[in-house]
Protein backbone atom coordinates (compact mmCIF):
# COMPACT_ATOMS: atom_id res chain seq x y z
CA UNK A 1 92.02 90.98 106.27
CA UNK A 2 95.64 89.98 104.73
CA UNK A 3 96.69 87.95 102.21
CA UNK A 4 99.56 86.93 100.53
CA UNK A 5 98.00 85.32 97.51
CA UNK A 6 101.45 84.11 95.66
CA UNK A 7 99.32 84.91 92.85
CA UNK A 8 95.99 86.56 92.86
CA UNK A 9 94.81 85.65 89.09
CA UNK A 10 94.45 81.95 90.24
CA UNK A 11 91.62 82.63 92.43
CA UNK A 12 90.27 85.83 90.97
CA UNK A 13 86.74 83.68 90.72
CA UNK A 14 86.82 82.56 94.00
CA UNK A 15 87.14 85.87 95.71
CA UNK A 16 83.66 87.42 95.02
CA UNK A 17 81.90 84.85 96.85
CA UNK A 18 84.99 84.24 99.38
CA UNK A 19 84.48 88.22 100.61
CA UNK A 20 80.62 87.79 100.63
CA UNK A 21 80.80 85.29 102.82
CA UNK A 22 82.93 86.74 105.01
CA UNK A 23 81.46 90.18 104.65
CA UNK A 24 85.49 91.44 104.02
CA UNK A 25 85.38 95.11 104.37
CA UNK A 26 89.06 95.67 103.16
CA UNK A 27 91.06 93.28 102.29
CA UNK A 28 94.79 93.76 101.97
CA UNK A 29 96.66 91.67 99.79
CA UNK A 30 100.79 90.96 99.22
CA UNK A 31 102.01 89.15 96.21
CA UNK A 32 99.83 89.62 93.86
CA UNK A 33 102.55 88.56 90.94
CA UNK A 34 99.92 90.67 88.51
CA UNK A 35 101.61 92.03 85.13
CA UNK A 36 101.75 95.93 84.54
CA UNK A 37 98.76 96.19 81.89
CA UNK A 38 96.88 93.12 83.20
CA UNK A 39 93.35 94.18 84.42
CA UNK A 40 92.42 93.09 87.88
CA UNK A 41 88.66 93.66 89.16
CA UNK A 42 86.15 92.27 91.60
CA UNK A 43 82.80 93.83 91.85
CA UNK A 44 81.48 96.08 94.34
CA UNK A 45 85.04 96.70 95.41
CA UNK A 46 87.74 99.31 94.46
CA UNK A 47 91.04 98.31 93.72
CA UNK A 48 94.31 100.00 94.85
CA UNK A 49 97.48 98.31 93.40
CA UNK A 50 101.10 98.15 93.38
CA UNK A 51 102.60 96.24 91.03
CA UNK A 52 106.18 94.83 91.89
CA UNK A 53 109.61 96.14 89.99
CA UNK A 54 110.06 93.01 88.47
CA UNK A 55 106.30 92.33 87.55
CA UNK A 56 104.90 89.62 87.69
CA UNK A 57 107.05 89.35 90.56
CA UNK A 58 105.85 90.86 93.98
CA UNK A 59 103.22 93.72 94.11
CA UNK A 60 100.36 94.52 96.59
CA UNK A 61 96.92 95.49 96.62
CA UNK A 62 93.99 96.56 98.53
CA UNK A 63 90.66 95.93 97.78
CA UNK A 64 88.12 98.17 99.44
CA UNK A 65 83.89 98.36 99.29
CA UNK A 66 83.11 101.17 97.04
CA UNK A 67 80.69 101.97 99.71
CA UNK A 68 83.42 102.64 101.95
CA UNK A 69 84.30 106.57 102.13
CA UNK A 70 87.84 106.47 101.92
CA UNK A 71 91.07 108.18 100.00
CA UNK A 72 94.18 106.93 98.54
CA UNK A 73 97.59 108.03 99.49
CA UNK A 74 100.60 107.91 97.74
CA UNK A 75 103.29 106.07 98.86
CA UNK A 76 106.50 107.83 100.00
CA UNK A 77 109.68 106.89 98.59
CA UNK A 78 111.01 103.36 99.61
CA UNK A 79 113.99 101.90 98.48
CA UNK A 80 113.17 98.19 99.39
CA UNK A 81 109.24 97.89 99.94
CA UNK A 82 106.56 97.64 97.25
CA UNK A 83 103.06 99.58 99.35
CA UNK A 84 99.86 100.75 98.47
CA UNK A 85 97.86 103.32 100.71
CA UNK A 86 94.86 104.40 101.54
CA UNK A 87 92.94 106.32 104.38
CA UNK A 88 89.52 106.21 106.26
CA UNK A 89 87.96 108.15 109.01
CA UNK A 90 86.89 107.47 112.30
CA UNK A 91 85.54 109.55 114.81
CA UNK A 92 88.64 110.72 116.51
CA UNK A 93 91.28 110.23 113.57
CA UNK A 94 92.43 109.42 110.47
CA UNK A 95 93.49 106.03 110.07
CA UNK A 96 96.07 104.78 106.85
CA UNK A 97 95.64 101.70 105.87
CA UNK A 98 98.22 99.78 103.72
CA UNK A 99 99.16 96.45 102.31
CA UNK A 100 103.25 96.26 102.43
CA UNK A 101 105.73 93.47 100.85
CA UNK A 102 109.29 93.39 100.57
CA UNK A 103 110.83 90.28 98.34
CA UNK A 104 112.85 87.91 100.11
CA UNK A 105 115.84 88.58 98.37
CA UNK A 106 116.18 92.05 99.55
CA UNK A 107 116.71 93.72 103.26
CA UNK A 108 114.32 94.63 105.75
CA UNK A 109 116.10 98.36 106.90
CA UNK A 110 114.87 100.80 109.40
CA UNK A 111 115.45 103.50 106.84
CA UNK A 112 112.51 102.21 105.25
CA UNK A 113 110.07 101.57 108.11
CA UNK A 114 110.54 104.81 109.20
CA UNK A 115 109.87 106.29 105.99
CA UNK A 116 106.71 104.36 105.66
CA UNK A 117 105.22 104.53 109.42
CA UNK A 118 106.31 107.68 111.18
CA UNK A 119 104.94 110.27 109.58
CA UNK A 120 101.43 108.33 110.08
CA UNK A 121 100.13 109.02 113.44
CA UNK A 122 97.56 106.28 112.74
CA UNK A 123 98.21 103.63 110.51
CA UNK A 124 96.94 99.61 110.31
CA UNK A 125 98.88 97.73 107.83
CA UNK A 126 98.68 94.19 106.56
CA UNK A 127 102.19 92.85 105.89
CA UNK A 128 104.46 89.57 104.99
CA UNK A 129 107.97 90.86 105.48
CA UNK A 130 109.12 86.98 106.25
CA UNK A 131 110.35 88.29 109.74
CA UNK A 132 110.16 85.99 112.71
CA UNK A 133 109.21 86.64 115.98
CA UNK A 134 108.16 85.06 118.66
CA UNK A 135 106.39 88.11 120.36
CA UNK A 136 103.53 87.79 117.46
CA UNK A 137 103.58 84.06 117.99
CA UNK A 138 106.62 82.58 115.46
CA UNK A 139 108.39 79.76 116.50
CA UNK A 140 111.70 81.51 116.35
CA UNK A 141 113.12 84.71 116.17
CA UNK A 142 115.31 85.78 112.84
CA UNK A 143 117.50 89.04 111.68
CA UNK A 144 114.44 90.50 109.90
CA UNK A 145 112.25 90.14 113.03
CA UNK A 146 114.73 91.76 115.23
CA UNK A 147 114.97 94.71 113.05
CA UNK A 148 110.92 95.00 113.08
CA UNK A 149 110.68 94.28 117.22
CA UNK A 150 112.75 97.14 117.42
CA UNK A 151 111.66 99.04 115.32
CA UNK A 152 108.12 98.67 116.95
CA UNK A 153 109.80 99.60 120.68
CA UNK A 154 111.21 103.01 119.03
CA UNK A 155 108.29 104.23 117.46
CA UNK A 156 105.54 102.98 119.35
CA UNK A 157 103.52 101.01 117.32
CA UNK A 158 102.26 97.07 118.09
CA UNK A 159 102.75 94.20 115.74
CA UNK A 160 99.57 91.20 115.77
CA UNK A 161 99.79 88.05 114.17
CA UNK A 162 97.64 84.63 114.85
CA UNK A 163 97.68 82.12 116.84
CA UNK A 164 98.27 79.40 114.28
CA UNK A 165 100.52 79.29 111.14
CA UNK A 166 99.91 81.50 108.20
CA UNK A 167 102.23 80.20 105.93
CA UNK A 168 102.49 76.20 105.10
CA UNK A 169 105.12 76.05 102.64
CA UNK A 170 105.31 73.22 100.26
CA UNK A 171 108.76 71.82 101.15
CA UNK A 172 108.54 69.20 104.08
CA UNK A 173 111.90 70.38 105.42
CA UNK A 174 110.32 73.75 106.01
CA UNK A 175 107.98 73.60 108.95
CA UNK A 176 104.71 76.80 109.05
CA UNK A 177 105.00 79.65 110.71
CA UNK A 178 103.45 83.39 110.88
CA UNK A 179 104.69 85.75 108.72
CA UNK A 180 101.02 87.31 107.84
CA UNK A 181 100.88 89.99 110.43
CA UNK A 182 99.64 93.27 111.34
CA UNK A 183 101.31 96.26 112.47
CA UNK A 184 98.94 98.67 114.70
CA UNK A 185 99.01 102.32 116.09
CA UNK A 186 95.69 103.69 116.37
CA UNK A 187 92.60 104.34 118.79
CA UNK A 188 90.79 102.01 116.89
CA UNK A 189 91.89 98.33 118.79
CA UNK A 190 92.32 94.75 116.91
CA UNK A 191 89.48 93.16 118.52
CA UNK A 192 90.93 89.42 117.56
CA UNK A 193 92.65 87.99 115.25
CA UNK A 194 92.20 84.53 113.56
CA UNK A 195 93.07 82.39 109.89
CA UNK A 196 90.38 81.22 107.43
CA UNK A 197 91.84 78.19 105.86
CA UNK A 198 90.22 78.87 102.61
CA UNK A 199 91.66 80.29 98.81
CA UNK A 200 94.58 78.23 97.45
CA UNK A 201 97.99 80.26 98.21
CA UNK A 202 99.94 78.34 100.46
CA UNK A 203 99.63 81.40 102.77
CA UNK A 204 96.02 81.37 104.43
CA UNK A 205 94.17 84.49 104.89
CA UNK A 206 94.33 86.52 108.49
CA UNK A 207 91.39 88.38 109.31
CA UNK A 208 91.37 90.89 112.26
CA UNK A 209 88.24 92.50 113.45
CA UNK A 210 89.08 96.41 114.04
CA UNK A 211 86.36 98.45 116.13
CA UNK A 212 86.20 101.33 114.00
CA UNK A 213 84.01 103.73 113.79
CA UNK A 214 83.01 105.96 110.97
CA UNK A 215 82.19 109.30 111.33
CA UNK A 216 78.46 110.27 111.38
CA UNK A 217 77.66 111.70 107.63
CA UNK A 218 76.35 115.81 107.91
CA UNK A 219 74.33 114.77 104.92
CA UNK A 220 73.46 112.17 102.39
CA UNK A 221 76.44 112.19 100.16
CA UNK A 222 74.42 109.39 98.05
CA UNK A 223 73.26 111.87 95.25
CA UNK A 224 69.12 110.98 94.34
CA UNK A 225 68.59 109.09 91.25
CA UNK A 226 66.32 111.33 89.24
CA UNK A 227 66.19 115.47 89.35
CA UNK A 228 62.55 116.76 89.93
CA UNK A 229 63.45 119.69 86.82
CA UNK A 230 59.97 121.13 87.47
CA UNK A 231 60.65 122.01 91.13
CA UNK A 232 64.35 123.30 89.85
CA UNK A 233 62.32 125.72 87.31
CA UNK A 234 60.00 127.33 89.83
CA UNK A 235 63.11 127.44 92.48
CA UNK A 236 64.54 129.46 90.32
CA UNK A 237 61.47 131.47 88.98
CA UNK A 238 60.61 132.37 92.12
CA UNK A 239 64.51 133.07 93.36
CA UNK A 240 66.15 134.41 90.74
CA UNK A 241 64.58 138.27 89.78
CA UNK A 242 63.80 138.72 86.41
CA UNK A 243 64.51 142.49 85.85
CA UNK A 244 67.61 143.69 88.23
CA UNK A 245 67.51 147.25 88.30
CA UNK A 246 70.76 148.80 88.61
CA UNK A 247 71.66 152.38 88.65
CA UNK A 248 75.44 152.93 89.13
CA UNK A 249 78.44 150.97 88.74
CA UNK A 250 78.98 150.91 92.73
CA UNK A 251 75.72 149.57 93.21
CA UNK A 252 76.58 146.46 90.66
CA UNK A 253 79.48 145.76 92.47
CA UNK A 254 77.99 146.19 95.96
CA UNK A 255 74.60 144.89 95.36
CA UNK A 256 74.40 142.10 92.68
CA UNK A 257 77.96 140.66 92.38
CA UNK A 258 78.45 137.98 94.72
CA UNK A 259 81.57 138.25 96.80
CA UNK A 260 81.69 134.07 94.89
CA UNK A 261 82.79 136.43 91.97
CA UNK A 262 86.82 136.45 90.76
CA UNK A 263 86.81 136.89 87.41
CA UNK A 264 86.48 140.15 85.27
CA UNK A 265 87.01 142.03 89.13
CA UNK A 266 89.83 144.52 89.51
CA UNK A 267 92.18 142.70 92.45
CA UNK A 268 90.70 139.58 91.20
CA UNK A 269 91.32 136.70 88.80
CA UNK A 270 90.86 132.63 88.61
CA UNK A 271 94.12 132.16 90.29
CA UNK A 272 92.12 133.66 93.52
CA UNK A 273 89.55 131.71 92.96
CA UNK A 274 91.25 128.27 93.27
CA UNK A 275 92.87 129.67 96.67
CA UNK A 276 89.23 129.88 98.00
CA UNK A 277 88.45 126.47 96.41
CA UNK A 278 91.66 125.18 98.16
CA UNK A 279 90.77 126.89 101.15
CA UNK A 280 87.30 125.96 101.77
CA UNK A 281 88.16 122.15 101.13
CA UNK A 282 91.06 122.35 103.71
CA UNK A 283 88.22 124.16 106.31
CA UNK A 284 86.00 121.64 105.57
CA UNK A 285 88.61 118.59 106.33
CA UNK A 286 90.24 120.04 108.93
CA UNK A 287 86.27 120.56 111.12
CA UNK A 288 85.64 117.00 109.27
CA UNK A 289 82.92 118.26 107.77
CA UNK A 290 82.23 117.39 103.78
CA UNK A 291 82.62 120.04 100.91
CA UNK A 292 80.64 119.86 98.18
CA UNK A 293 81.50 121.22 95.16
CA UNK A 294 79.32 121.44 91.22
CA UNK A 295 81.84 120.73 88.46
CA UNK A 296 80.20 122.18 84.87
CA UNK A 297 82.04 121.29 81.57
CA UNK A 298 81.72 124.56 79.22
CA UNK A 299 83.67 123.15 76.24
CA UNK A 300 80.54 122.68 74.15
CA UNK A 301 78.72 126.12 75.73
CA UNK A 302 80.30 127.73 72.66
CA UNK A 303 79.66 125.54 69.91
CA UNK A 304 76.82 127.74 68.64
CA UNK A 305 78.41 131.44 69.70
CA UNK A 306 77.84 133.68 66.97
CA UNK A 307 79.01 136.95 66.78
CA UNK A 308 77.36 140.27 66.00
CA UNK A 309 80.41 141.69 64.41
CA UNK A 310 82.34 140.44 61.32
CA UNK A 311 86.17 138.98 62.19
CA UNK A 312 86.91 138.81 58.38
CA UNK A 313 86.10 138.12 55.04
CA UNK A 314 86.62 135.38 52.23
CA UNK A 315 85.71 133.90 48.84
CA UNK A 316 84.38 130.43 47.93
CA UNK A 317 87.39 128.66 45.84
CA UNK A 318 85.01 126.36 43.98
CA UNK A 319 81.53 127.18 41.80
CA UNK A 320 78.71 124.50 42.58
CA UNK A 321 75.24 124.59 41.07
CA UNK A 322 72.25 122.04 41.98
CA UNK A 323 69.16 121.62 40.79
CA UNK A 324 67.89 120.82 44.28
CA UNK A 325 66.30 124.71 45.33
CA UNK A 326 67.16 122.93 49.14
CA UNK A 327 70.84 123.11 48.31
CA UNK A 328 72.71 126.04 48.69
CA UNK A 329 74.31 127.12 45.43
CA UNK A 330 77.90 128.78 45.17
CA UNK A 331 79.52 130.31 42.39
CA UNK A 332 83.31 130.95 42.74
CA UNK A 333 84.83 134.04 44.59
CA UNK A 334 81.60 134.90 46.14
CA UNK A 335 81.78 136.69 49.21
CA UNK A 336 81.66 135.39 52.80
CA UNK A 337 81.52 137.45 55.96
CA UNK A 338 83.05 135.35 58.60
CA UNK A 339 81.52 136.04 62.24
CA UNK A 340 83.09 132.99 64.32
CA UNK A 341 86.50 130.37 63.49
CA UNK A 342 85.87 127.33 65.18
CA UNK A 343 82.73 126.03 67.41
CA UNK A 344 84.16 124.63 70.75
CA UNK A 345 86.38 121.61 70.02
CA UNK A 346 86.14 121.64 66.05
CA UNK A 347 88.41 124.51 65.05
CA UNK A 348 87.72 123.47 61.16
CA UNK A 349 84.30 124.33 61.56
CA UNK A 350 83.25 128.51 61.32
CA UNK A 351 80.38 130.56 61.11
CA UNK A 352 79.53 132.48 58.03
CA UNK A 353 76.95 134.69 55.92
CA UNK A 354 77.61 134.14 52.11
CA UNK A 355 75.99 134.93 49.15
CA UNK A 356 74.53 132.07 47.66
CA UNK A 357 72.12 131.78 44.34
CA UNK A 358 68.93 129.72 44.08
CA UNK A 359 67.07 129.06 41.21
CA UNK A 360 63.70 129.46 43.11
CA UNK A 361 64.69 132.31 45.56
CA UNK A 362 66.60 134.53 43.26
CA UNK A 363 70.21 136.52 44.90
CA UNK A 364 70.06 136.38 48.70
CA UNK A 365 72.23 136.83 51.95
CA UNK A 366 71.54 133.94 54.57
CA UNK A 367 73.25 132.39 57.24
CA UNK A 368 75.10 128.76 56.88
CA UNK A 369 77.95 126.97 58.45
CA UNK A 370 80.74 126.51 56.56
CA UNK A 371 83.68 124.32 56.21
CA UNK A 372 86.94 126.09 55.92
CA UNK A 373 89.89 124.69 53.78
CA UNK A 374 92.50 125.64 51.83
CA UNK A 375 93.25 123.41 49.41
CA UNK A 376 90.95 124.11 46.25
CA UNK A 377 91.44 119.97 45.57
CA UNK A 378 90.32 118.38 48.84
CA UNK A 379 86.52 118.75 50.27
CA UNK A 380 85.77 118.43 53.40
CA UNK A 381 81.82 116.91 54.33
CA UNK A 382 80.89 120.14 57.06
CA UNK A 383 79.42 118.48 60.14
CA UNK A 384 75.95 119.75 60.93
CA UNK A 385 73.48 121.75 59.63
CA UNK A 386 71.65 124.87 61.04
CA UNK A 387 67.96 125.60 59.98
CA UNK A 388 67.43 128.50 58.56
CA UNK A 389 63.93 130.42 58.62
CA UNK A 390 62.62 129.43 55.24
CA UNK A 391 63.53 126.12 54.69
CA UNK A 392 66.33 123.75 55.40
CA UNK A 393 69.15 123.75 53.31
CA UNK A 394 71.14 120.51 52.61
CA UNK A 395 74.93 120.65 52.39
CA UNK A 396 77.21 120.35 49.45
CA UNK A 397 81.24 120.87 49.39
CA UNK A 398 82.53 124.36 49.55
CA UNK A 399 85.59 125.80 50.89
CA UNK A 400 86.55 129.29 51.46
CA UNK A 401 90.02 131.44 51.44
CA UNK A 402 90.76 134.70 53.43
């Protein structure tokens, strides 16, 4: 479906229950007249937008089922024409799909339409260029429909409109006519093509019926709602050896690294890896097939490293003493061993063994995570606490100089 809603804020409410009705599957919208940072949303749909040069003046959108596999495309460089593209499959191709508007105070040029339709081999796209034609059922024929009738014969692509006006504009010495139309090159046919007088632009909406049809999914790409974590653990008891026995450095390499492996491999490196990535993708598209891929975020795998080995030493700057035996006690320039600067995104926070003094445990050497500063004025709350075997320490202000 098209629409040019002169405004698409004014019957944001109505379109929910407009499109369920209707059962709109994509609707393609021109004029929008939405502001840059103004939020536009209707539920259960995805919204692709455009907003015009001069906003709230012009823009397009397209408003697509979220349950609709699809992909958005970027628009190629137009010098008149305010798009917004996306793409679905069907069995034998890959149709774009695109809303398209072009204010009335600027031209309709051929430099454009071919820079937005022939490098699409497939494309349906919902437009309101204002161009007249009688071949797609105008009363009349006008410069900007001669420019797009001809622009059709070159390049081999149909234009659709309605039977009955589109447009009824609110000046009685202007009579309605179609300028909501469709322009077509694919396997996928128009089936018909007819107005719903409904909504409250003076343009009504066109809806064509398109016999498209999707590709049959290899899988379900739904992912399920809950993970049965016991049958993961005993996958991998059972998969996964427990004691690899390896006797030589070939037989590592050629038995129990996975050819998956790119890092830490002479020849190798990540850069390698992402060509594979890239290249499996493009195999997968290209057979239209589906590639799945397992994205992990490791940022907070290394909040808790700690290192065997010391990376340098320090002294506390302060002396604290409490009569709590659960709070560490410091005395100034004590020793501190520090085995790890920073714990995943909080470089303030390191990883230290210091000397501390309790009044119920006497001179000791434990582990505790410290706070590091240097300003011998300014304390700085650490963040969390680790438990240490004995008891569990509560915190206090300390900071610590190298």
């Amino acid at each position: 479906m098209t629409w040019n809603a002169n405004g698409v804020q004014r019957d944001k409410y109505l379109l929910p229950t407009f499109l369920q009705q209707h059962d709109i599957d994509i609707l393609l919208i021109t004029e929008t007249h939405l502001k840059l940072n103004q939020r536009f949303h209707i539920s259960k749909y995805i919204t692709y937008r455009t907003d015009g040069p001069n906003a709230p003046h012009g823009g397009v959108a397209i408003l697509i089922k979220s349950e609709i596999v699809h992909s958005y495309v970027h628009s190629p460089n137009l010098q008149y024409l305010q798009a917004v593209l996306i793409s679905i499959n069907s069995v034998n191709e890959r149709i774009i799909i695109g809303s398209v508007y072009p204010p009335p105070s600027v031209p309709l040029t051929e430099q454009d339409l071919t820079a937005l339709l022939v490098q699409y081999p497939s494309f349906i796209i919902g437009v309101d260029f204002n161009a007249k034609h009688i071949n797609w059922n105008c009363r009349l024929n006008t410069q900007r429909g001669k420019t797009l009738h001809k622009h059709a014969n070159d390049h081999d692509y149909n234009i659709y409109g309605p039977l009955t006006p589109t447009h009824y504009p609110p000046s009685v010495n202007c009579q309605p006519d179609v300028l909501d139309i469709f322009l077509h090159k694919s396997d996928a046919p128009i089936k018909y093509i007819t107005i719903i007088n409904e909504l409250n632009s003076d343009h009504n909406p066109v809806l064509a019926i398109v016999d498209l049809k999707p590709p049959e999914l290899p899988y379900n790409v739904r992912p399920p709602t809950t993970v049965n974590w016991r049958k993961y653990r005993n996958i991998l008891e059972n998969s996964v050896p427990g004691n690899v026995e390896i006797n030589t450095e070939e037989e590592l390499e050629t038995r129990h690294i996975p050819d998956e492996q790119f890092a830490f491999m002479s020849g190798r490196s990540t850069t390698t890896q992402l060509l594979r990535l890239t290249e499996t993708i493009t195999t997968a598209f290209n057979n239209k097939q589906y590639a799945a891929m397992m994205l992990l975020d490791v940022n907070k795998a290394y909040d808790t490293v700690w290192h065997t080995e010391p990376v340098s030493s320090g002294k506390t700057l302060i002396r604290y003493i409490s009569d709590d035996p659960r709070v560490l006690t410091f005395d100034k320039n004590v020793d501190c061993t520090i085995y790890s600067k920073s714990a995943g995104s909080k470089p303030d926070l390191w990883g230290a063994e210091v000397t501390f003094y309790s009044f119920n445990f006497g001179t000791d050497f434990n582990i505790a995570m410290l706070t590091k500063t240097f300003s011998c004025l300014h304390h700085v709350k650490p963040l969390t606490t680790l438990v240490l075997p004995s008891f569990q320490p509560k915190w206090h202000d300390v900071e610590i100089y190298l």
